[in-house]
Each structure stands twice: as C-alpha cells, then as structure tokens.
Protein backbone atom coordinates (compact mmCIF):
# COMPACT_ATOMS: atom_id res chain seq x y z
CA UNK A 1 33.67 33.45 18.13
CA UNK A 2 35.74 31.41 16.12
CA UNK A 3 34.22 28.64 13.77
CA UNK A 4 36.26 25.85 14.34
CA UNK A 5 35.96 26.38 18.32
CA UNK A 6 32.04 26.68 18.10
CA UNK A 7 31.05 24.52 20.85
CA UNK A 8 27.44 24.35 22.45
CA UNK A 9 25.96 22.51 24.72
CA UNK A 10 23.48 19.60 24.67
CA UNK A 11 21.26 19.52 27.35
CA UNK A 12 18.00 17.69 28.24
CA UNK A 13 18.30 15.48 25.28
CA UNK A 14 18.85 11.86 24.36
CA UNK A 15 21.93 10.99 23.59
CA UNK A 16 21.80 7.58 22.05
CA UNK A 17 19.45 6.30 19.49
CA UNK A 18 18.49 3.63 22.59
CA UNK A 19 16.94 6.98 24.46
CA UNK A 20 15.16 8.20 21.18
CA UNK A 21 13.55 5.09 21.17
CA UNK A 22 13.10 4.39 24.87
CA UNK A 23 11.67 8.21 24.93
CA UNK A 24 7.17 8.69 24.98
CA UNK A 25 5.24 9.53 22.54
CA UNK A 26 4.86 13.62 23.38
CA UNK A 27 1.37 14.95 22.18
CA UNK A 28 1.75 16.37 19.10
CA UNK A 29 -1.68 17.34 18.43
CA UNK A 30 -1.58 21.37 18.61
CA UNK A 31 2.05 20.81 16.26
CA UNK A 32 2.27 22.56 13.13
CA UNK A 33 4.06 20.64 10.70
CA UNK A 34 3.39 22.31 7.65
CA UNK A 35 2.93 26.03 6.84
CA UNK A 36 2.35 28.02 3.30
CA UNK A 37 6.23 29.68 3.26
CA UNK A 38 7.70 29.14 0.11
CA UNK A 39 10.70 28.53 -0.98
CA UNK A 40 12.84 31.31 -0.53
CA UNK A 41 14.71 31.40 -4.32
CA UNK A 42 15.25 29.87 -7.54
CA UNK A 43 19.16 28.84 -6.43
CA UNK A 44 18.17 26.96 -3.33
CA UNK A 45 15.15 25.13 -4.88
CA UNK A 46 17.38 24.07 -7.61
CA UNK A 47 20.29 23.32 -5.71
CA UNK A 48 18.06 21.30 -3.20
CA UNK A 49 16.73 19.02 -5.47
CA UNK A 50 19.78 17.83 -6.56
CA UNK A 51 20.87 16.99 -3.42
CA UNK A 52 17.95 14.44 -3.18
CA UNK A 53 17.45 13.31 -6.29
CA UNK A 54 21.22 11.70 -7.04
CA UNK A 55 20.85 10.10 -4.08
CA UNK A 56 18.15 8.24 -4.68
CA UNK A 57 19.82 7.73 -8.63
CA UNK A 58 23.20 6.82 -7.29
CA UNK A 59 23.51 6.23 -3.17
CA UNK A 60 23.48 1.85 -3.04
CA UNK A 61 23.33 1.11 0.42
CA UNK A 62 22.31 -2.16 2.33
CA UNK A 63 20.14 -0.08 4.70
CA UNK A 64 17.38 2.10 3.59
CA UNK A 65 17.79 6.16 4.35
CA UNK A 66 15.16 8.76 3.76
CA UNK A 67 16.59 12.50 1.93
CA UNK A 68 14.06 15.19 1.98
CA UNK A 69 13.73 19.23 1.52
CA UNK A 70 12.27 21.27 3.52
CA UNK A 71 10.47 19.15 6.24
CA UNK A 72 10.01 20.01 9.56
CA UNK A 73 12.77 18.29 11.72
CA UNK A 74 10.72 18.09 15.60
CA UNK A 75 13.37 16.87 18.20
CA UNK A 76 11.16 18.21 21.39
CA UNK A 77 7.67 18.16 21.92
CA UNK A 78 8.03 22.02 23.07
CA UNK A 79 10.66 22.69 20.91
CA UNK A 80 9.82 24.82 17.64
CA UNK A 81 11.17 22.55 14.34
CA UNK A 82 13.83 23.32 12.49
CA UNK A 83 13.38 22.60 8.56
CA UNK A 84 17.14 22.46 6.57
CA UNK A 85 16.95 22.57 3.28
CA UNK A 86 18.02 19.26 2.66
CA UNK A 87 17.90 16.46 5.63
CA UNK A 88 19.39 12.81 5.14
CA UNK A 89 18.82 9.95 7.61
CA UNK A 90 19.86 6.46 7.43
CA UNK A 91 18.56 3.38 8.46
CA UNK A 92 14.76 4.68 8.33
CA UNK A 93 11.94 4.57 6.12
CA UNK A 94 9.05 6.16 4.86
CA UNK A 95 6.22 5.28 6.94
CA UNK A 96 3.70 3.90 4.78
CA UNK A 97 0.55 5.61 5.80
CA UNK A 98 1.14 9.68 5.11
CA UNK A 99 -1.95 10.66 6.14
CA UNK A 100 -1.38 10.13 9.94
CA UNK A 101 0.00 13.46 11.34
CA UNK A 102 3.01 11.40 13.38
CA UNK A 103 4.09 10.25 9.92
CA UNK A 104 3.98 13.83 7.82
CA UNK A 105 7.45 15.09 9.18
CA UNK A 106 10.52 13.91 11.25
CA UNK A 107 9.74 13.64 14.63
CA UNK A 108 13.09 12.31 16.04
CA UNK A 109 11.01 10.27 18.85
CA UNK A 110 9.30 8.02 16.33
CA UNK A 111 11.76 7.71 14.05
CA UNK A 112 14.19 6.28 16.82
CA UNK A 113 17.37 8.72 15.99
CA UNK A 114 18.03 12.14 14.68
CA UNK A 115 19.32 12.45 11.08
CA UNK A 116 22.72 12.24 9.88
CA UNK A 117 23.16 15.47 7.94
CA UNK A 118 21.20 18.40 7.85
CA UNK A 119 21.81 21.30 5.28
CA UNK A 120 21.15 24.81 5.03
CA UNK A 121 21.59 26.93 1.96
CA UNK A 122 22.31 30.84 2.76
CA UNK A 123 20.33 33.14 1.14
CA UNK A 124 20.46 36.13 3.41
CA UNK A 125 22.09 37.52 6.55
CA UNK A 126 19.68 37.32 8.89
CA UNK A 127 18.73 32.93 9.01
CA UNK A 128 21.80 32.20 12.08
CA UNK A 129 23.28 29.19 10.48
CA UNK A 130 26.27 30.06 12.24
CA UNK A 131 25.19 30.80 15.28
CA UNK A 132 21.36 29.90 16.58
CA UNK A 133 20.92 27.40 14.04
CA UNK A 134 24.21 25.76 14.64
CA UNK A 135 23.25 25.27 18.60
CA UNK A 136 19.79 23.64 17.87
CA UNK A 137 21.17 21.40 15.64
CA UNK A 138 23.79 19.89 17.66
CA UNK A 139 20.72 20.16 20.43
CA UNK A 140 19.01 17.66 17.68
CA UNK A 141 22.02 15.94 17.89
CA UNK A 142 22.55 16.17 14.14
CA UNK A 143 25.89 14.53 13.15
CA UNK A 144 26.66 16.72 10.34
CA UNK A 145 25.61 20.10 9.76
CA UNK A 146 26.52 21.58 6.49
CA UNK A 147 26.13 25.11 5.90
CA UNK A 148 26.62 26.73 1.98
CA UNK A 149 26.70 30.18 0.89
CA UNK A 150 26.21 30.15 -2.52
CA UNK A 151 25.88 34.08 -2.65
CA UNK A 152 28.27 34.73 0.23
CA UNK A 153 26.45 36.35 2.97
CA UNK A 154 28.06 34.98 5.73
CA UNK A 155 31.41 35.78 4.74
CA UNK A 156 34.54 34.77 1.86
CA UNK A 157 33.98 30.83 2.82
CA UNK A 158 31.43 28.93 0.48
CA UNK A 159 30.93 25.76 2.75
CA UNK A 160 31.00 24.98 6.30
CA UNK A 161 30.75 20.85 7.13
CA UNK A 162 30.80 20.64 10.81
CA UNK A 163 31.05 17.42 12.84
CA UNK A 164 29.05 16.47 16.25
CA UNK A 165 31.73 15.06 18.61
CA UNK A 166 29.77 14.45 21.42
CA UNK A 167 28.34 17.66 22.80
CA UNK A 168 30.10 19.96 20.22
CA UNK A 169 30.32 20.54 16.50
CA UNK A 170 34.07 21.21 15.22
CA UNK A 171 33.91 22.80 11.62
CA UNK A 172 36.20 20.25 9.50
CA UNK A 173 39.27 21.47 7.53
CA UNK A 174 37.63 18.75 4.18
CA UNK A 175 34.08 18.02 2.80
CA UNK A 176 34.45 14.49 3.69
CA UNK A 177 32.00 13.09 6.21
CA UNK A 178 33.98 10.02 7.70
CA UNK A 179 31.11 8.43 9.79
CA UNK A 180 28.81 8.20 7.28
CA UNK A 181 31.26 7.94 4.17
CA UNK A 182 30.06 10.55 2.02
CA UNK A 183 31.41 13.57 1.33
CA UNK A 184 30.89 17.23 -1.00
CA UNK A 185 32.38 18.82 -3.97
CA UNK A 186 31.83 21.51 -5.91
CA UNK A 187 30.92 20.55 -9.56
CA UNK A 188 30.84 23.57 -12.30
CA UNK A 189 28.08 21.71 -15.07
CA UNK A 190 24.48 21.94 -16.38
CA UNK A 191 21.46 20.06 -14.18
CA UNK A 192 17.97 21.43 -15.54
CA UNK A 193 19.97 23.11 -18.52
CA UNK A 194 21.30 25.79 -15.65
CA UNK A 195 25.11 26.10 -15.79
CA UNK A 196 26.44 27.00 -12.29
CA UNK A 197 28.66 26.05 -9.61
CA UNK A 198 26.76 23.58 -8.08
CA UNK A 199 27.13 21.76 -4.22
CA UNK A 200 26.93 17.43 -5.25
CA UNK A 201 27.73 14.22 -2.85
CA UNK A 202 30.56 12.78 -3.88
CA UNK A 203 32.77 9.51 -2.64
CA UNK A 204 35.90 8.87 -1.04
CA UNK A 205 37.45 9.44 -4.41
CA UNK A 206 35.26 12.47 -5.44
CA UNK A 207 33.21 10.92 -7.93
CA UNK A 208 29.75 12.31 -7.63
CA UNK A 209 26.67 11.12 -7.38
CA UNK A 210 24.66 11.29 -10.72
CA UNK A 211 21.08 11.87 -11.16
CA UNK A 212 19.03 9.68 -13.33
CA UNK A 213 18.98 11.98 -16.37
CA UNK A 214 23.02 12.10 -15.88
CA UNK A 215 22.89 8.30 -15.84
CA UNK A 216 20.77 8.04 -18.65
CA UNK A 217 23.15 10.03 -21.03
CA UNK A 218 26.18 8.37 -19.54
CA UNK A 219 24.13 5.01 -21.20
CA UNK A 220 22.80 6.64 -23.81
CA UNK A 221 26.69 7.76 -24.85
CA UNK A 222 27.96 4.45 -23.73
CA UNK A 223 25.49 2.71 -26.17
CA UNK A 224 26.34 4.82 -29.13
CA UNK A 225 30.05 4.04 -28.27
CA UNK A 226 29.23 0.64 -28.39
CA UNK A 227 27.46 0.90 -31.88
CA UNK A 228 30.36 2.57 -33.45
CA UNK A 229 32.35 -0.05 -32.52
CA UNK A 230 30.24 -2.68 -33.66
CA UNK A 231 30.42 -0.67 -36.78
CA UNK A 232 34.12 -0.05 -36.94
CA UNK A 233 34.23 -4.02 -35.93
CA UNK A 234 31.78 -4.88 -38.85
CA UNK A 235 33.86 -2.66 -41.48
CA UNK A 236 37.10 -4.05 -40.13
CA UNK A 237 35.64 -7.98 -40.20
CA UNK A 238 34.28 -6.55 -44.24
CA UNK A 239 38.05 -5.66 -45.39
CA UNK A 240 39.67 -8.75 -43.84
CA UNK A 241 37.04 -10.50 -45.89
CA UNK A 242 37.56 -8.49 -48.94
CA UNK A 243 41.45 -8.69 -48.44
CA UNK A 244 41.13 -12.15 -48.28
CA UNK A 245 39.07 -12.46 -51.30
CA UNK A 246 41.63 -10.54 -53.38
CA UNK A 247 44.41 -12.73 -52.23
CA UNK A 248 42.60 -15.97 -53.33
CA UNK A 249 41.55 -14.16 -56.45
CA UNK A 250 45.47 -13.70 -57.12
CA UNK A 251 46.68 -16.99 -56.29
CA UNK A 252 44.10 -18.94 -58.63
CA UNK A 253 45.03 -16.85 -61.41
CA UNK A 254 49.16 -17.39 -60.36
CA UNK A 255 48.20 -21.11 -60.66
CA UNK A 256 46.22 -20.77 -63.60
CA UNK A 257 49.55 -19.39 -65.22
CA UNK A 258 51.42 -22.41 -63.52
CA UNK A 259 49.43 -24.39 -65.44
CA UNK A 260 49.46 -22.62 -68.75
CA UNK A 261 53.05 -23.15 -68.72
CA UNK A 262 52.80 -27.05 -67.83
CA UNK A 263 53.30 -26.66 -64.07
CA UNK A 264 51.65 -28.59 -61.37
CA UNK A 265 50.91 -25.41 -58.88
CA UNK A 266 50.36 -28.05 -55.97
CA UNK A 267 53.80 -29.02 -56.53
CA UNK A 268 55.91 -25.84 -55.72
C-alpha cells in the first residue's frame, strides 16, 4: 500500500470537538492508565524530551496546550490506549488535581478534543506505525501523526508527517504542519552534551525552538557581546579623550611660542 494513499476509515467516533464534549462520561474504573514498561532506548528518551521541553522554553501562544511523553492517549472507553512518544494538544490544560484517575492521562472525552500531533519514534520493526498505528490514530482523530525512524527500520525515509483530512491521513511532501503552524527540521548539534541528528519544532521560517539551557547561552553569549562592547566603547571614549588631551597639550605650547615671540595667539 502506498504511503501517500493510506486512507482508513473513521467509524463510530466523534467527529467534532462539539461531540467530544457532548459525549458521557464512560466508566473508566477497571482502565489501566499506567503500567511498569520502560522506555524502550536511550535515543527515544533523549529525543523525546526535547520535543517537550523547547516547547515549553520557546512555543508563546495565547492559548494554553499541554506536550507530554509517553501517556496513555484513551479515545474509547473499550478501546485499548495508544501512548506516542510525544503527544501535543492545544487549547487544554493540566487539570489541577492529579490524583483523580480521570485526570492521570488523556482521555479524549474529558478533555473535549483529541490532540493535535501525536509522535512515534521507531525503534524496531515490529510497533505498526505505518500500518495499525496509523488507523487508530486517525480513529482518535489525531490531526497530525508524525512518524521518525531514527535507525531506519521502516525503510530509506527518516520522517513521515501525515495530515487528517477528514476521514483519511495523506503523508505530506514538507514537515510543515499548516493548521497548527508548526513544523520539523532536522538539526545536527549537542542537547545533553550528545551530538546527533536530532528531530526539533521549528517555524514557518525554520528557526527552531530552543530549550532553556539553549536560551540561556544564547543570553549568556549575548551578554558577554554586550560587555565587550562596552569595553571596546570605554577604550574608544579613553583615546578620544587622550587624543584630545594631546591636541590641547600642543596648542598651549604653539601659543606659548606665539607669545614668546610677541604674538597675541587669540589674534591669528
């Protein structure tokens, strides 16, 4: 089956964020939402985090959005979770009280809509994201499903960004996300001190989103710029002064001269 005609489709689902929130409360109370399965490998975990945490660093948006790893993503009551590696949803918050088993993972029904993005990171053949994966997250009706291949397990192509348009994902030809106006580069630099090829958000213009520590140094190198220019300023401001000095210094002794010799200096 070819990628970019991957169509499945959605059935017995809301379709609109009204239904979501127009949908009952399902019982929830035999749901597992959390299990003891790590994380599969050093790259994802890694490569996960960074996803999240430049968001949070860099993402200024008038509406709130919530970016998480690894939590369980419930979008029917009889329906097993899926949990992407990294899931971002806007226009939600963090409920305040965690403790409340509703509140400890993204049930679609309370949180009134299904995410924007979801993400999986390949680290093996045998995980579907191009095939069972790809149907139950358009059945989530996820708008953008990203799957990346770091290792290259599913085949020569690093990233696949696909797009919901209504019942069917198309794989996109660019890593821009129009609808929700972010997009994803690759970026070959150092986060954690590991160098790598890593996946980042970027904008329209394919800046990326920094992380704090990124920010930090980019203020911490902006600030020594700053000093050495209040330096070079300083030195600058120091010869001026001492130039000027100098040139006083020679015209008080060319008048003392003009005196010697009987001439008014004020008068040339």
């Amino acid at each position: 089956m070819s990628q970019e005609s991957l169509t499945q489709e959605i059935t017995n689902f809301p379709s609109s964020e009204t239904e979501w929130e127009e949908m009952p409360e399902p019982d929830i109370s035999n749901i597992i939402t959390e299990d003891d399965k790590p994380v599969d490998n050093l790259i994802s975990e890694k490569q996960q985090r960074l996803l999240t945490v430049c968001l949070y660093s860099s993402l200024k948006r008038d509406i709130p959005f919530l970016a998480t790893v690894n939590v369980g993503l419930f979008y029917g009551a009889k329906q097993p979770p899926l949990v992407p590696d990294v899931l971002l949803s806007f226009g939600i918050s963090v409920p305040d009280d965690w403790s409340q088993k509703k509140n400890r993972s993204y049930f679609t029904w309370n949180f009134g809509k299904p995410p924007e993005v979801a993400i999986e990171i390949v680290s093996n053949k045998i995980g579907n994201e191009l095939n069972s994966k790809l149907t139950n997250y358009a059945n989530a009706g996820v708008a953008y499903y990203v799957v990346f291949d770091p290792l290259y397990c599913l085949g020569e192509r690093l990233l696949y960004v696909h797009e919901l348009r209504g019942m069917r994902y198309h794989l996109l030809n660019d890593y821009w996300m129009e609808n929700i106006e972010l997009g994803l580069i690759f970026w070959q630099g150092k986060f954690e001190d590991k160098e790598y090829y890593w996946l980042r958000w970027c904008d329209k213009s394919s800046n990326i989103f920094l992380t704090g520590d990124e920010i930090a140094e980019q203020e911490k190198q902006r600030a020594e710029y700053e000093k050495q220019r209040a330096e070079y300023e300083k030195q600058r401001a120091e010869q001026e002064k001492q130039r000027a000095e100098q040139e006083k210094q020679r015209a008080d002794r060319l008048a003392e001269i003009l005196r010697s010799q009987g001439i008014d200096p004020d008068q040339i």
